[in-house]
N, C-alpha and C. Protein backbone atom coordinates (compact mmCIF):
# COMPACT_ATOMS: atom_id res chain seq x y z
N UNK A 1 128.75 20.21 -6.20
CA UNK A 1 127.36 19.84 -6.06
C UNK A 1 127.16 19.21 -4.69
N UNK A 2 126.19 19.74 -4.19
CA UNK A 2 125.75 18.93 -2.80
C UNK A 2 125.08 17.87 -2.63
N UNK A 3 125.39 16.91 -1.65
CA UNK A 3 124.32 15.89 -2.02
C UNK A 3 123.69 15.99 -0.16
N UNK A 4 122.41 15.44 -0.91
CA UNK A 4 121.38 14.66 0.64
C UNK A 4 121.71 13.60 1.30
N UNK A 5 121.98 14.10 2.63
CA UNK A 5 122.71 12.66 3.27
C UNK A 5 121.52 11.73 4.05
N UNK A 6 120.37 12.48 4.16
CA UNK A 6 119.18 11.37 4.48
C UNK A 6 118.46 10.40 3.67
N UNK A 7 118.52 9.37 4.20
CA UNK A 7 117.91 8.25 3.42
C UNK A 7 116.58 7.96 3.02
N UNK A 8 115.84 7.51 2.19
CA UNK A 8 115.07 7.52 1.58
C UNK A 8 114.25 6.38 2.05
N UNK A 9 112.46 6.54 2.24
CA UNK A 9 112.11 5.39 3.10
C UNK A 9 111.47 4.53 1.89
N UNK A 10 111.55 3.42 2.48
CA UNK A 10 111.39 2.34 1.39
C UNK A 10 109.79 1.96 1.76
N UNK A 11 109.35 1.48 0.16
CA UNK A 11 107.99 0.83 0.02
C UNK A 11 108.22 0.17 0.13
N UNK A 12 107.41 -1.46 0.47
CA UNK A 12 106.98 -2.67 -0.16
C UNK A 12 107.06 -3.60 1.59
N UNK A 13 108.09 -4.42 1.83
CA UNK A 13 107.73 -5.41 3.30
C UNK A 13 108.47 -4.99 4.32
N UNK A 14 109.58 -3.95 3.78
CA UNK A 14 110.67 -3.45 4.71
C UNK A 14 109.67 -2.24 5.47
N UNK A 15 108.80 -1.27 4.69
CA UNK A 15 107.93 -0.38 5.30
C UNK A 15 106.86 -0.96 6.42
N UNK A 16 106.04 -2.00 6.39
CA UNK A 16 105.38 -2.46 6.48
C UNK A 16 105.91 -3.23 8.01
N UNK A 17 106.87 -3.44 8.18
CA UNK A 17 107.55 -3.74 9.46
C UNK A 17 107.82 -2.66 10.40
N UNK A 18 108.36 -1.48 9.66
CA UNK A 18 108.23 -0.80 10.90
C UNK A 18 106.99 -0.06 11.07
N UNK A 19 105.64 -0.28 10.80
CA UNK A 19 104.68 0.55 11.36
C UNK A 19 104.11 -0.69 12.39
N UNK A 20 104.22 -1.34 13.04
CA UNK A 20 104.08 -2.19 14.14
C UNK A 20 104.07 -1.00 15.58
N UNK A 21 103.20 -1.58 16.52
CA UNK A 21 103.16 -0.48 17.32
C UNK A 21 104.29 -0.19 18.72
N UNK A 22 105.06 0.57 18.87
CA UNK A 22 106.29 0.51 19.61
C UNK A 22 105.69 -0.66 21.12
N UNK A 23 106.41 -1.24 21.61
CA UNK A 23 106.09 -1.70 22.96
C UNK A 23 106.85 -0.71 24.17
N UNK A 24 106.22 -0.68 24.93
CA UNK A 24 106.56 -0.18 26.38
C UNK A 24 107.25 -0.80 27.51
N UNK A 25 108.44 -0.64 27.85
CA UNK A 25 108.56 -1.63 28.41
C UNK A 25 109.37 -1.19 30.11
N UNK A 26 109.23 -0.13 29.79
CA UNK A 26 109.39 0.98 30.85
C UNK A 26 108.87 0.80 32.42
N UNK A 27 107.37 0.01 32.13
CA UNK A 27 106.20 0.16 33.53
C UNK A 27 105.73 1.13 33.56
N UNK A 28 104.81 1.36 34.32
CA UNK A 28 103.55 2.52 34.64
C UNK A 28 103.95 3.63 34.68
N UNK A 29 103.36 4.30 34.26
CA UNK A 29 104.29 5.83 34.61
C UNK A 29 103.21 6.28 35.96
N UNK A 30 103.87 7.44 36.53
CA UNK A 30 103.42 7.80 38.15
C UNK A 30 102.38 8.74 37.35
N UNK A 31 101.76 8.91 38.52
CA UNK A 31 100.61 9.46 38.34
C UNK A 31 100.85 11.08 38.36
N UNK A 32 99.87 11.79 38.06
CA UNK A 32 100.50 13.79 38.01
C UNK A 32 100.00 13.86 39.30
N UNK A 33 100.47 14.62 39.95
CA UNK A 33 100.05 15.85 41.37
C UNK A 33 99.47 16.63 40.95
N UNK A 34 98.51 17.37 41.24
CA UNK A 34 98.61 18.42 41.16
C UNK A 34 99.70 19.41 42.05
N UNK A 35 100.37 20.55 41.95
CA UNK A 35 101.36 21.34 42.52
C UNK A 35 100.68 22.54 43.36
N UNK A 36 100.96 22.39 44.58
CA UNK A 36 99.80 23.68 45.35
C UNK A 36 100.68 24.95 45.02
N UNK A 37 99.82 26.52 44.64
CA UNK A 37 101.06 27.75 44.86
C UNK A 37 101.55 28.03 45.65
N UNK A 38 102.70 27.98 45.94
CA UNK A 38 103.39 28.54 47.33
C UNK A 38 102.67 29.70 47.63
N UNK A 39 102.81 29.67 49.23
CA UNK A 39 101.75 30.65 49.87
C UNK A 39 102.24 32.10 49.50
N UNK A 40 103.54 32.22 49.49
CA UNK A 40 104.46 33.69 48.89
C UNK A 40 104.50 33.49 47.41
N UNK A 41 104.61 34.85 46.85
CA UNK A 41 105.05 34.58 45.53
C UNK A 41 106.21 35.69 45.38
N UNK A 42 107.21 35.35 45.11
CA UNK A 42 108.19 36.66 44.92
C UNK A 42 108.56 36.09 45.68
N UNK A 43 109.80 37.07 46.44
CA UNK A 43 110.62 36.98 47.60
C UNK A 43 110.67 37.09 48.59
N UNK A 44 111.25 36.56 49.23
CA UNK A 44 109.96 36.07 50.85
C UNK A 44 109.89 37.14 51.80
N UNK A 45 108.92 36.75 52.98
CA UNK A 45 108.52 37.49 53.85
C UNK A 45 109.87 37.59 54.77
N UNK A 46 110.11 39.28 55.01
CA UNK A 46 110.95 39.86 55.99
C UNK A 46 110.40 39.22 57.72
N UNK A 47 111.71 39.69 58.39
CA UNK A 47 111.00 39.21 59.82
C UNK A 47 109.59 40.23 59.82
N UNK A 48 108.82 38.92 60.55
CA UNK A 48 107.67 40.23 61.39
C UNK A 48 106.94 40.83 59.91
N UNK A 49 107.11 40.51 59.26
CA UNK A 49 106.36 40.70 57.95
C UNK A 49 104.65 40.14 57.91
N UNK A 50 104.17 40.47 57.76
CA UNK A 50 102.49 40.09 57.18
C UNK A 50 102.27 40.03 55.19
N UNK A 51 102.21 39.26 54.95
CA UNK A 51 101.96 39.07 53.42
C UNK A 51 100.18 40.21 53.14
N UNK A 52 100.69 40.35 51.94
CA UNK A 52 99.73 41.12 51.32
C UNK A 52 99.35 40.32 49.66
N UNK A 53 97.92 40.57 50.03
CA UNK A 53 97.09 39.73 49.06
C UNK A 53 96.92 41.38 47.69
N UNK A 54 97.33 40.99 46.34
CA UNK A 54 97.32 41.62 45.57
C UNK A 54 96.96 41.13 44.49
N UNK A 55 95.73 41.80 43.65
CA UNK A 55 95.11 41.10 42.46
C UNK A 55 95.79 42.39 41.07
N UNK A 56 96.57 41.33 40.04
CA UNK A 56 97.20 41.76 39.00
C UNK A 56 96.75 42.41 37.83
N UNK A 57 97.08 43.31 36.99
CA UNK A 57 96.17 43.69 36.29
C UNK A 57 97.14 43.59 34.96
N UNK A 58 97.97 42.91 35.04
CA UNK A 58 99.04 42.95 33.58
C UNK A 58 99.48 41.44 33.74
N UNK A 59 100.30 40.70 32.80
CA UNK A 59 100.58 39.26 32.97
C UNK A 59 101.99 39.22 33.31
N UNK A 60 102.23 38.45 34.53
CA UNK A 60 103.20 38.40 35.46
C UNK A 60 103.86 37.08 35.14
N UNK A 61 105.15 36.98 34.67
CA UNK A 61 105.71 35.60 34.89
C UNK A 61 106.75 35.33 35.87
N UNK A 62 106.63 34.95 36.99
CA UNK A 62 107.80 34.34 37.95
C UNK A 62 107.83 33.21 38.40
N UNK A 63 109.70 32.90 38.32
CA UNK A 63 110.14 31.31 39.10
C UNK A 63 108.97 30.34 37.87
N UNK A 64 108.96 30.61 36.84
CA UNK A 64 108.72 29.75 35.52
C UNK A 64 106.73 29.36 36.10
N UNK A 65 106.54 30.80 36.33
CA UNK A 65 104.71 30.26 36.58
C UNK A 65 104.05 31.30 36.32
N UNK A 66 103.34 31.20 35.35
CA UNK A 66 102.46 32.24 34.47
C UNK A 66 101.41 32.87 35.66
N UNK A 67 101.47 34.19 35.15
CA UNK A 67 99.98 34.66 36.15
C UNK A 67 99.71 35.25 35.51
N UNK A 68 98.07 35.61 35.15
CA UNK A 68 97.09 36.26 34.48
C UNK A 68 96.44 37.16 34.92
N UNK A 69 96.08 38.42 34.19
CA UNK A 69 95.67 39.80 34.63
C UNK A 69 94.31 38.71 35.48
N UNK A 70 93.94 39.55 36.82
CA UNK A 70 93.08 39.42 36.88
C UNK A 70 93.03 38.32 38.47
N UNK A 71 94.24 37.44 38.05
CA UNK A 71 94.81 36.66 39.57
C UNK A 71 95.20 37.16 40.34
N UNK A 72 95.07 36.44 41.79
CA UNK A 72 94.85 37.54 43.32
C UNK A 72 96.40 36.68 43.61
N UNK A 73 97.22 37.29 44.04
CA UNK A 73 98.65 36.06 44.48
C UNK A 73 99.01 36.91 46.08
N UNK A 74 99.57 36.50 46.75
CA UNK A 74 99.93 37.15 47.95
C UNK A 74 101.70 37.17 48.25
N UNK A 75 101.84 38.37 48.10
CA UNK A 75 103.60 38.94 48.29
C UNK A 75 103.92 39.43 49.33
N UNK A 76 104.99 39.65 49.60
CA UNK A 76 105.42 40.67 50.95
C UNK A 76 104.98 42.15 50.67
N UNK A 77 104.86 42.44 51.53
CA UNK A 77 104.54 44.35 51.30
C UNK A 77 105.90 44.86 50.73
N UNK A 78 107.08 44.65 50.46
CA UNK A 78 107.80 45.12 49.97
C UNK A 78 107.43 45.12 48.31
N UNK A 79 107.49 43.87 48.11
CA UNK A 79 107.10 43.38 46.43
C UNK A 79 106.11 43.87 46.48
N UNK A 80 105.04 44.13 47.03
CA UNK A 80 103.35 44.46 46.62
C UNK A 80 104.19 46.08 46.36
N UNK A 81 104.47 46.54 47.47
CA UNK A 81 104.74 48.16 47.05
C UNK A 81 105.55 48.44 45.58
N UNK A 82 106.08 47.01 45.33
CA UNK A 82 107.61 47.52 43.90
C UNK A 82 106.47 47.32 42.96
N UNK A 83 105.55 46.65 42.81
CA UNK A 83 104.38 45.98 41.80
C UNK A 83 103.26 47.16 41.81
N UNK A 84 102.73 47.77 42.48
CA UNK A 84 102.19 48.53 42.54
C UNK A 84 102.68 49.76 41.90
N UNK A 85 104.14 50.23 41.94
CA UNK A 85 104.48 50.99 41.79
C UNK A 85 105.21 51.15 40.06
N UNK A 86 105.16 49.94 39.81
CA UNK A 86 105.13 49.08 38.04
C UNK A 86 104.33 49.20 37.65
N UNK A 87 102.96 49.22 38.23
CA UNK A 87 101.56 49.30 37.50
C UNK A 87 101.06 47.94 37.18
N UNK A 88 101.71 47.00 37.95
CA UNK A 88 101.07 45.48 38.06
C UNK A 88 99.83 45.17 38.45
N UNK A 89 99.42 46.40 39.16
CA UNK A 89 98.65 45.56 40.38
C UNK A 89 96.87 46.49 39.64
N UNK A 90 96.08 45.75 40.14
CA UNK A 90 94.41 46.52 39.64
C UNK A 90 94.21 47.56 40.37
N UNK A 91 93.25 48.63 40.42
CA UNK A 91 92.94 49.58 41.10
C UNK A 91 91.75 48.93 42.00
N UNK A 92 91.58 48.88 42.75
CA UNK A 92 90.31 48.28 43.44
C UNK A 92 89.80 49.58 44.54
């Protein structure tokens, strides 16, 4: 037979103590940034390269940052050509 090894919470003055509200004692927490997008997205610009501005038409996730059909991001012409050629990119 198995038994439950978690304990059982108690009614009556023992409960009643721990709902007191935690204290903080940490200090302020910092404030958020906002995070600007890096001006490349993908892999960077070759020498002598010019970035190319490309608006997405499927949902793109890279380097842990969501992009949505419909967002304009700017890649190297290499990546714009591999994305394009995936069917990433809108017809304009």
């Amino acid at each position: 037979m198995a038994t439950n090894p978690t304990t059982k919470k108690t009614t009556g003055p023992a409960a009643e103590e721990s709902t007191e509200a935690p204290t903080d004692t940490t200090g302020p927490r910092p404030e958020r940034t906002a995070s600007r997008a890096p001006a490349v997205v993908g892999p960077p610009l070759g020498h002598g390269e010019t970035p190319q501005t490309v608006t997405l038409s499927h949902h793109l996730s890279l380097d842990g940052t969501d992009y949505t059909p419909g967002t304009t991001i700017t890649v190297s012409p290499d990546y714009a050509r591999r994305l394009r050629a995936q069917g990433f990119t809108a017809r304009t």
